[in-house]
C-alpha atoms as a PDB file:
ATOM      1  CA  UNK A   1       0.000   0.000   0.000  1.00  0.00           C
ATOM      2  CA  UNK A   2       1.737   3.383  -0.903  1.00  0.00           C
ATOM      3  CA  UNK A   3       1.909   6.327   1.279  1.00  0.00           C
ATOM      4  CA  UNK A   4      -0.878   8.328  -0.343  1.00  0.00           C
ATOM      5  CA  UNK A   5      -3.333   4.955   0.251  1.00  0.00           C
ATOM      6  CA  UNK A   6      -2.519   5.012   3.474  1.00  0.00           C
ATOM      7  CA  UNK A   7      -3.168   8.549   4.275  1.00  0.00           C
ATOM      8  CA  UNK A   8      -6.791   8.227   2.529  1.00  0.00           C
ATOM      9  CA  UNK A   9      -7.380   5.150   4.329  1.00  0.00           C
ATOM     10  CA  UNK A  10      -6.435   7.164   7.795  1.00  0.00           C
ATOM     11  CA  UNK A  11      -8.715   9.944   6.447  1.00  0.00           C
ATOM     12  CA  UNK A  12     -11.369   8.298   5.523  1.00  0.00           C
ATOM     13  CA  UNK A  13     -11.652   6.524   9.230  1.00  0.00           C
ATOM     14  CA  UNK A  14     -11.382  10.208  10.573  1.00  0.00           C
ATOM     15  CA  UNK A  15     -14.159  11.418   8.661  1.00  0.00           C
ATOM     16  CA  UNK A  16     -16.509   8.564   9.193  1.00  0.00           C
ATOM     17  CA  UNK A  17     -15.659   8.889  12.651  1.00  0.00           C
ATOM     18  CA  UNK A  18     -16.342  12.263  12.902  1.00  0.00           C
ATOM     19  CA  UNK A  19     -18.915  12.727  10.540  1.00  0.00           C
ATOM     20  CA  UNK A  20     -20.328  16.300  10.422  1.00  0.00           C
ATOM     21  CA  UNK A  21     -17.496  17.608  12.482  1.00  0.00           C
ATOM     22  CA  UNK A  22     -15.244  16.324   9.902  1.00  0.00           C
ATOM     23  CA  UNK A  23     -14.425  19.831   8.269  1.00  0.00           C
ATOM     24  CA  UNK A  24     -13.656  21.858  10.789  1.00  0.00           C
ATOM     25  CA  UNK A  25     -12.551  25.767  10.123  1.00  0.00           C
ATOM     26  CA  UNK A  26      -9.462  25.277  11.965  1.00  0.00           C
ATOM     27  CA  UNK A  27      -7.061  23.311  13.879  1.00  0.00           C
ATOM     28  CA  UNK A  28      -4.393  23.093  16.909  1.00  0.00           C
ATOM     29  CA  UNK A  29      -1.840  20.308  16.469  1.00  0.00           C
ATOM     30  CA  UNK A  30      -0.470  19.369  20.120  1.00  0.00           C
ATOM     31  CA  UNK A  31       1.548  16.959  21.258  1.00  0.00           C
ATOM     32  CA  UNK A  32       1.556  16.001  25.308  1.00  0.00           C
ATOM     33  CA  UNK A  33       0.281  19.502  25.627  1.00  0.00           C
ATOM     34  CA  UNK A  34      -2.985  18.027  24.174  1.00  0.00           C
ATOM     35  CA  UNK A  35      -4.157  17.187  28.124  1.00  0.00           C
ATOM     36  CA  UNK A  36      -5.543  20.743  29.727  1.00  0.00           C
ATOM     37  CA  UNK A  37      -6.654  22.517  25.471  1.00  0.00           C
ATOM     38  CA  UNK A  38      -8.986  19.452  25.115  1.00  0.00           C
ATOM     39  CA  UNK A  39     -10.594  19.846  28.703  1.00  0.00           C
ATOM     40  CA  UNK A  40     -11.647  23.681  27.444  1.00  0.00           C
ATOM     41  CA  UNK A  41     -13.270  22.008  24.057  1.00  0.00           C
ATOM     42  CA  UNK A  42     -16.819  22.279  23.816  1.00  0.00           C
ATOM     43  CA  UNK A  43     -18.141  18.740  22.583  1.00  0.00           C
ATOM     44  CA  UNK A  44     -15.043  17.073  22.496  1.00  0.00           C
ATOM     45  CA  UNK A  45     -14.785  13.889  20.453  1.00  0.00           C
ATOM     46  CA  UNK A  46     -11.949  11.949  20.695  1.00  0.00           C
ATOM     47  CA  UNK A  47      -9.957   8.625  18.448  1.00  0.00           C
ATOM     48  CA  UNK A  48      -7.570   6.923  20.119  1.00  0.00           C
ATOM     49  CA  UNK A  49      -4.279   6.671  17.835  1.00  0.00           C
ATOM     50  CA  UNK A  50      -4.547   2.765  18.068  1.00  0.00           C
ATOM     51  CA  UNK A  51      -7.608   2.992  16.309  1.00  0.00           C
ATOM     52  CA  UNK A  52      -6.902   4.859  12.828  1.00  0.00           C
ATOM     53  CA  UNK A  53      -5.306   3.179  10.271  1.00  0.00           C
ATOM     54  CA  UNK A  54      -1.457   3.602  10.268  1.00  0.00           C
ATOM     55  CA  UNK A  55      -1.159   5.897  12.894  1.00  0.00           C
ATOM     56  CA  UNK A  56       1.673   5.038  15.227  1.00  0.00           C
ATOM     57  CA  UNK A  57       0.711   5.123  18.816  1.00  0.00           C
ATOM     58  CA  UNK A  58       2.405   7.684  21.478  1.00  0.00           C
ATOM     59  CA  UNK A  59       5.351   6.663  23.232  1.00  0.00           C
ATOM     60  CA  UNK A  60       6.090   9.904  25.210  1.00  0.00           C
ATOM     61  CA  UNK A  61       5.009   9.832  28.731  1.00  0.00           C
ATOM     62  CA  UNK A  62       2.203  11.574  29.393  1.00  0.00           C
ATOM     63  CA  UNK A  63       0.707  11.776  25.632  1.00  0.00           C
ATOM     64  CA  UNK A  64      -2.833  10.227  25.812  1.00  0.00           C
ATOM     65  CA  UNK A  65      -2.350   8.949  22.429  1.00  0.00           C
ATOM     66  CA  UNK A  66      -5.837  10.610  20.989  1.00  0.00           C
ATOM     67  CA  UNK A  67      -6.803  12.808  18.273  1.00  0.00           C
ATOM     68  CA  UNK A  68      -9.828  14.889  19.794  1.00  0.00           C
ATOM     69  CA  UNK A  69     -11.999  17.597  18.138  1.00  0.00           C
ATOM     70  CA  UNK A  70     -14.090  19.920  19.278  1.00  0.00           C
ATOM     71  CA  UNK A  71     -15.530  23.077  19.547  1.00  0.00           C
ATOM     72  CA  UNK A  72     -13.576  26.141  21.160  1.00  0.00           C
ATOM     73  CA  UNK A  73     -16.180  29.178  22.197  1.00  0.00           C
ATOM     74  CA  UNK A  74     -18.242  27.920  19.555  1.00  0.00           C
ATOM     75  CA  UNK A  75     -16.026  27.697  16.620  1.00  0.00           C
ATOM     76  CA  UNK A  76     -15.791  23.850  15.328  1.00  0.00           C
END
């Protein structure tokens, strides 16, 4: 499977698992910092790593190993 199949195949899970919220207007990429941002996000829904295709899974301690989305003060 090339790169590019993979990345669809990890984007297509995302999307079905996020469904509407799939196209959000913006995004914050964090690392371990991840922990206190997502407690502020206003429906928070969150993957762990193990579950998307080809993901690795977080090795630093501390990292919950999840991609969440949400909403922050009402922007998605």
């Amino acid at each position: 499977m090339s790169t590019v199949e993979r990345l669809d195949e990890a984007g297509d899970f995302i999307r079905d698992r996020l469904g509407s919220r799939a196209r959000p207007r913006g995004a914050v990429v964090l690392g371990s910092g991840l922990g206190r941002f997502a407690e502020e996000l206003d429906e928070p829904h969150a993957i762990p790593y193990g579950e998307i295709p080809g993901f690795p899974r977080a090795t630093v301690r501390g990292h919950a190993g999840k991609l969440v989305s949400g909403n922050v003060r009402g922007a998605a």
